[in-house]
N, C-alpha and C. Protein backbone atom coordinates (compact mmCIF):
# COMPACT_ATOMS: atom_id res chain seq x y z
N UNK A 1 95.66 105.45 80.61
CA UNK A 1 96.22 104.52 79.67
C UNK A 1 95.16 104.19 78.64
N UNK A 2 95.64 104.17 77.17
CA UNK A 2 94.57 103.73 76.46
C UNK A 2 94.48 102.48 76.36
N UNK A 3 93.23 101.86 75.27
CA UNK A 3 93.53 100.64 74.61
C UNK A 3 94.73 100.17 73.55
N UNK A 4 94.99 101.08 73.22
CA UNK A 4 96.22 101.01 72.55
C UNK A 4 97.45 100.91 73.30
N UNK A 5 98.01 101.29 74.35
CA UNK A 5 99.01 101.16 75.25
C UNK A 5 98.91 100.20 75.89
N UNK A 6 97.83 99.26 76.08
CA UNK A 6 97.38 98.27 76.89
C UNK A 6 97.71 97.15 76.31
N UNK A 7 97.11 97.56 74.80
CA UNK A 7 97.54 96.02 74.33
C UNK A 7 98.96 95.90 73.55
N UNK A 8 99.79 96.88 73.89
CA UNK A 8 101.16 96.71 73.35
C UNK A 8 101.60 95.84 74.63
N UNK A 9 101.33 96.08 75.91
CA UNK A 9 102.10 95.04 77.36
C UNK A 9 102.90 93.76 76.57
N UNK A 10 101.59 92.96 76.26
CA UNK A 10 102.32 91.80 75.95
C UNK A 10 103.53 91.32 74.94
N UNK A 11 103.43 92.38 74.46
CA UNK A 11 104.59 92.81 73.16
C UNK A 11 105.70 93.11 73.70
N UNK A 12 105.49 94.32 74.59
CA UNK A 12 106.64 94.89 75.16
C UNK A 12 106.94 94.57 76.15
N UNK A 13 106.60 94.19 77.38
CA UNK A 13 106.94 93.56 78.85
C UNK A 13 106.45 92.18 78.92
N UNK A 14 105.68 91.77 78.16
CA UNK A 14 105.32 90.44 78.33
C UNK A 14 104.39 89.87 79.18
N UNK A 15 103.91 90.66 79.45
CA UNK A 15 102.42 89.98 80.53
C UNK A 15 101.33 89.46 79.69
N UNK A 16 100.98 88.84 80.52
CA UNK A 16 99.90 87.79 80.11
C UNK A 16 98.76 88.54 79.25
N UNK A 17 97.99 88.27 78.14
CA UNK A 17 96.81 88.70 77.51
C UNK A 17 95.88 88.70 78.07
N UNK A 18 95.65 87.88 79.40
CA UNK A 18 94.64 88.06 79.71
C UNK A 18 94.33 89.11 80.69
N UNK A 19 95.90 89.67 81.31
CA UNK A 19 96.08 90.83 81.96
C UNK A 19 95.60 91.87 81.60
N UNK A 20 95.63 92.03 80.13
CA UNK A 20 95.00 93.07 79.23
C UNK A 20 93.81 93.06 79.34
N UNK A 21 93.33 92.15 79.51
CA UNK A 21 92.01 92.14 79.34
C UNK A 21 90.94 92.23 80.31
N UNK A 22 92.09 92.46 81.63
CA UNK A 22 91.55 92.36 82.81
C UNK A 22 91.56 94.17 82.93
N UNK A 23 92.92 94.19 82.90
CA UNK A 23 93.08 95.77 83.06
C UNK A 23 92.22 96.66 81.65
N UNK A 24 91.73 96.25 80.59
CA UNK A 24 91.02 96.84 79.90
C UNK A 24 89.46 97.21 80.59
N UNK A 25 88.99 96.29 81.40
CA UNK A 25 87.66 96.08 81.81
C UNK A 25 87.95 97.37 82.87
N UNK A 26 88.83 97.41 83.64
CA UNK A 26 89.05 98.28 84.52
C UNK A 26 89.42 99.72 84.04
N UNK A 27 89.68 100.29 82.98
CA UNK A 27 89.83 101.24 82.30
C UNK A 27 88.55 101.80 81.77
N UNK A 28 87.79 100.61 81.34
CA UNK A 28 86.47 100.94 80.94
C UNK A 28 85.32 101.49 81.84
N UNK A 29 85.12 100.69 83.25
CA UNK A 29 84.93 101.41 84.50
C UNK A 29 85.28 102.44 84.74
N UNK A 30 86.31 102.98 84.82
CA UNK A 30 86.94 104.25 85.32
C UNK A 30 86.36 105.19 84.05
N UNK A 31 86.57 105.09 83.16
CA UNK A 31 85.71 105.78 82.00
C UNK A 31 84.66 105.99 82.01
N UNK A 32 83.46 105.31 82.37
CA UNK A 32 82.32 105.49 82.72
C UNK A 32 82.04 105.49 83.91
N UNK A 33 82.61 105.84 84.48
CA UNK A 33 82.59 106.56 85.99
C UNK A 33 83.21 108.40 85.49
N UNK A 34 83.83 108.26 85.07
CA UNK A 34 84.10 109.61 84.65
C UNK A 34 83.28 110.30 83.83
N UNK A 35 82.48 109.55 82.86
CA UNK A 35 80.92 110.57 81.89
C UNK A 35 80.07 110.51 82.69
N UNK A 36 79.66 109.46 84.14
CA UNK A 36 78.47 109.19 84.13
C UNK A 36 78.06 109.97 85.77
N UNK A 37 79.41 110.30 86.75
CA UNK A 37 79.82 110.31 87.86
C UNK A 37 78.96 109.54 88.62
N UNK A 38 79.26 108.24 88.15
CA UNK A 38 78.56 107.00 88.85
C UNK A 38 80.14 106.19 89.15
N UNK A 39 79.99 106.20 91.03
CA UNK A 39 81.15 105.70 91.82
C UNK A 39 81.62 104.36 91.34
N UNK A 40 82.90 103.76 90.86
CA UNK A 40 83.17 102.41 90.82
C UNK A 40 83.23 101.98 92.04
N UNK A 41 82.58 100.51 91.64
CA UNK A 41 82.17 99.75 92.94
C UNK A 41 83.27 99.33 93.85
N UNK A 42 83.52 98.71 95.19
CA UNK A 42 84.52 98.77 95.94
C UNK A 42 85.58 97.58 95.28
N UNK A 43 85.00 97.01 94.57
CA UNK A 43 85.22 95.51 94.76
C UNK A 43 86.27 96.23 93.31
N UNK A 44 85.93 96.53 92.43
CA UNK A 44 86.56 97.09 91.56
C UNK A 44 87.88 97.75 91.73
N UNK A 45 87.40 98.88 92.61
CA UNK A 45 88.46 99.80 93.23
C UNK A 45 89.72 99.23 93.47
N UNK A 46 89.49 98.12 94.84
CA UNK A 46 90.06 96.80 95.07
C UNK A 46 91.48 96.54 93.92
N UNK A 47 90.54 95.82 92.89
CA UNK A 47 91.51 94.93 91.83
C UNK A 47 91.90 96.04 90.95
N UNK A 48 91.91 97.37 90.51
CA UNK A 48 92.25 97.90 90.49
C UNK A 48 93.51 98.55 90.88
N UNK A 49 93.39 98.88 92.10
CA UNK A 49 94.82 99.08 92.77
C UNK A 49 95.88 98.06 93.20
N UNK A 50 94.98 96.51 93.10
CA UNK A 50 96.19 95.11 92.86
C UNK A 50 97.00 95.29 91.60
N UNK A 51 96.15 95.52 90.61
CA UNK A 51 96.88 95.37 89.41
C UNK A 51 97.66 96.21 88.93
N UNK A 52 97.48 97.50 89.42
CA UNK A 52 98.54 98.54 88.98
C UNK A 52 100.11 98.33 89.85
N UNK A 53 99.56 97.80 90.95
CA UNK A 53 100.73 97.54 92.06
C UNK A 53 101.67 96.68 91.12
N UNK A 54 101.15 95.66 90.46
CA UNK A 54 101.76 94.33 89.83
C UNK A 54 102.16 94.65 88.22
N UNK A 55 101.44 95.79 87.69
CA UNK A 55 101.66 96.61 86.35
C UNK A 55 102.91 97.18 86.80
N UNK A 56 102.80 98.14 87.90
CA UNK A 56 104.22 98.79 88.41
C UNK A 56 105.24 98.11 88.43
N UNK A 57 105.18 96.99 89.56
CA UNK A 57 106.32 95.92 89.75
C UNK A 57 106.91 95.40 88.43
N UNK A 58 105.84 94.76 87.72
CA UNK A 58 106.29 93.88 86.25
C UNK A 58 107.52 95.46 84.89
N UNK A 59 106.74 96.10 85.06
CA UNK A 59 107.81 97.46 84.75
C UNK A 59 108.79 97.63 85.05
N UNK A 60 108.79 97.75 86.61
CA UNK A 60 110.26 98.17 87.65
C UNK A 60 110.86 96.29 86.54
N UNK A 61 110.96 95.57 86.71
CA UNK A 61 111.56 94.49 86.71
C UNK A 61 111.97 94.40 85.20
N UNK A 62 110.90 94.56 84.38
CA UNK A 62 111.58 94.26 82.72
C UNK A 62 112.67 95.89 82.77
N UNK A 63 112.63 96.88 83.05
CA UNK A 63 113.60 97.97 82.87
C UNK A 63 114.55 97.76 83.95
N UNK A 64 114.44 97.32 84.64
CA UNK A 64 115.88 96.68 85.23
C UNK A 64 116.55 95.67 84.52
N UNK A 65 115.82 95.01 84.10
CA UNK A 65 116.50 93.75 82.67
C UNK A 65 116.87 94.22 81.40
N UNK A 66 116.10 95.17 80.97
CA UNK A 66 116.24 95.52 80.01
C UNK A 66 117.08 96.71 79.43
N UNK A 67 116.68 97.65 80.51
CA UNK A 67 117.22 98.80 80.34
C UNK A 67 117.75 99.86 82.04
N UNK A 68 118.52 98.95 82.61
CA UNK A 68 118.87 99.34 83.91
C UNK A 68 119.16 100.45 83.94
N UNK A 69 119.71 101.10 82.91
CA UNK A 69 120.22 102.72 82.94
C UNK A 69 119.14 104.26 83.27
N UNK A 70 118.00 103.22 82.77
CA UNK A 70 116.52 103.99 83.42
C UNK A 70 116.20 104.12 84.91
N UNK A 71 116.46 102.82 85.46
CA UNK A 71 116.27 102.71 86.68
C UNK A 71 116.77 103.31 87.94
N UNK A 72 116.13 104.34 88.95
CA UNK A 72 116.55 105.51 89.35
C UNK A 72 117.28 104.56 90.28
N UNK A 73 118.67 105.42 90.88
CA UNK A 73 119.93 105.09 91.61
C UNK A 73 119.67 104.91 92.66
C-alpha cells in the first residue's frame, strides 16, 4: 500500500487520521526492512498484524454498507 492509498482511508472508509498515521509508520518499517534486510522488531510485527485485521474488518463493513453487491455470497 502506498502513501497515497493510505491517506485516501479517511476520505473513503472513514477511519480515523490518526490510523493513517499509525499504519504509515508501519509501511515505513516494512520498507526499510526491505532495502536494509534489517528484521522488524516483534513489537512492530505485533501492531502490524492488529491493524490490518481492523483495516480488513473496517473494509468488509463500509462495502457491505456501501456496496453489498461486492461482498462475496
Amino acid at each position: 500500500m502506498t502513501l497515497d492509498n493510505l491517506q485516501s482511508l479517511p476520505k473513503t472508509i472513514g477511519i480515523d487520521a490518526q490510523r493513517v498515521v499509525v499504519l504509515d509508520v508501519l509501511r515505513n518499517k516494512r520498507n526499510l526492512s526491505d532495502y536494509t534486510g534489517k528484521p522488524v522488531d516483534h513489537g512492530s510485527l505485533a501492531s502490524c498484524m492488529s491493524e490490518a485485521e481492523r483495516l480488513l474488518e473496517d473494509t468488509s463493513t463500509w462495502l457491505a454498507l456501501h456496496h453489498p453487491q461486492l461482498m462475496p455470497l
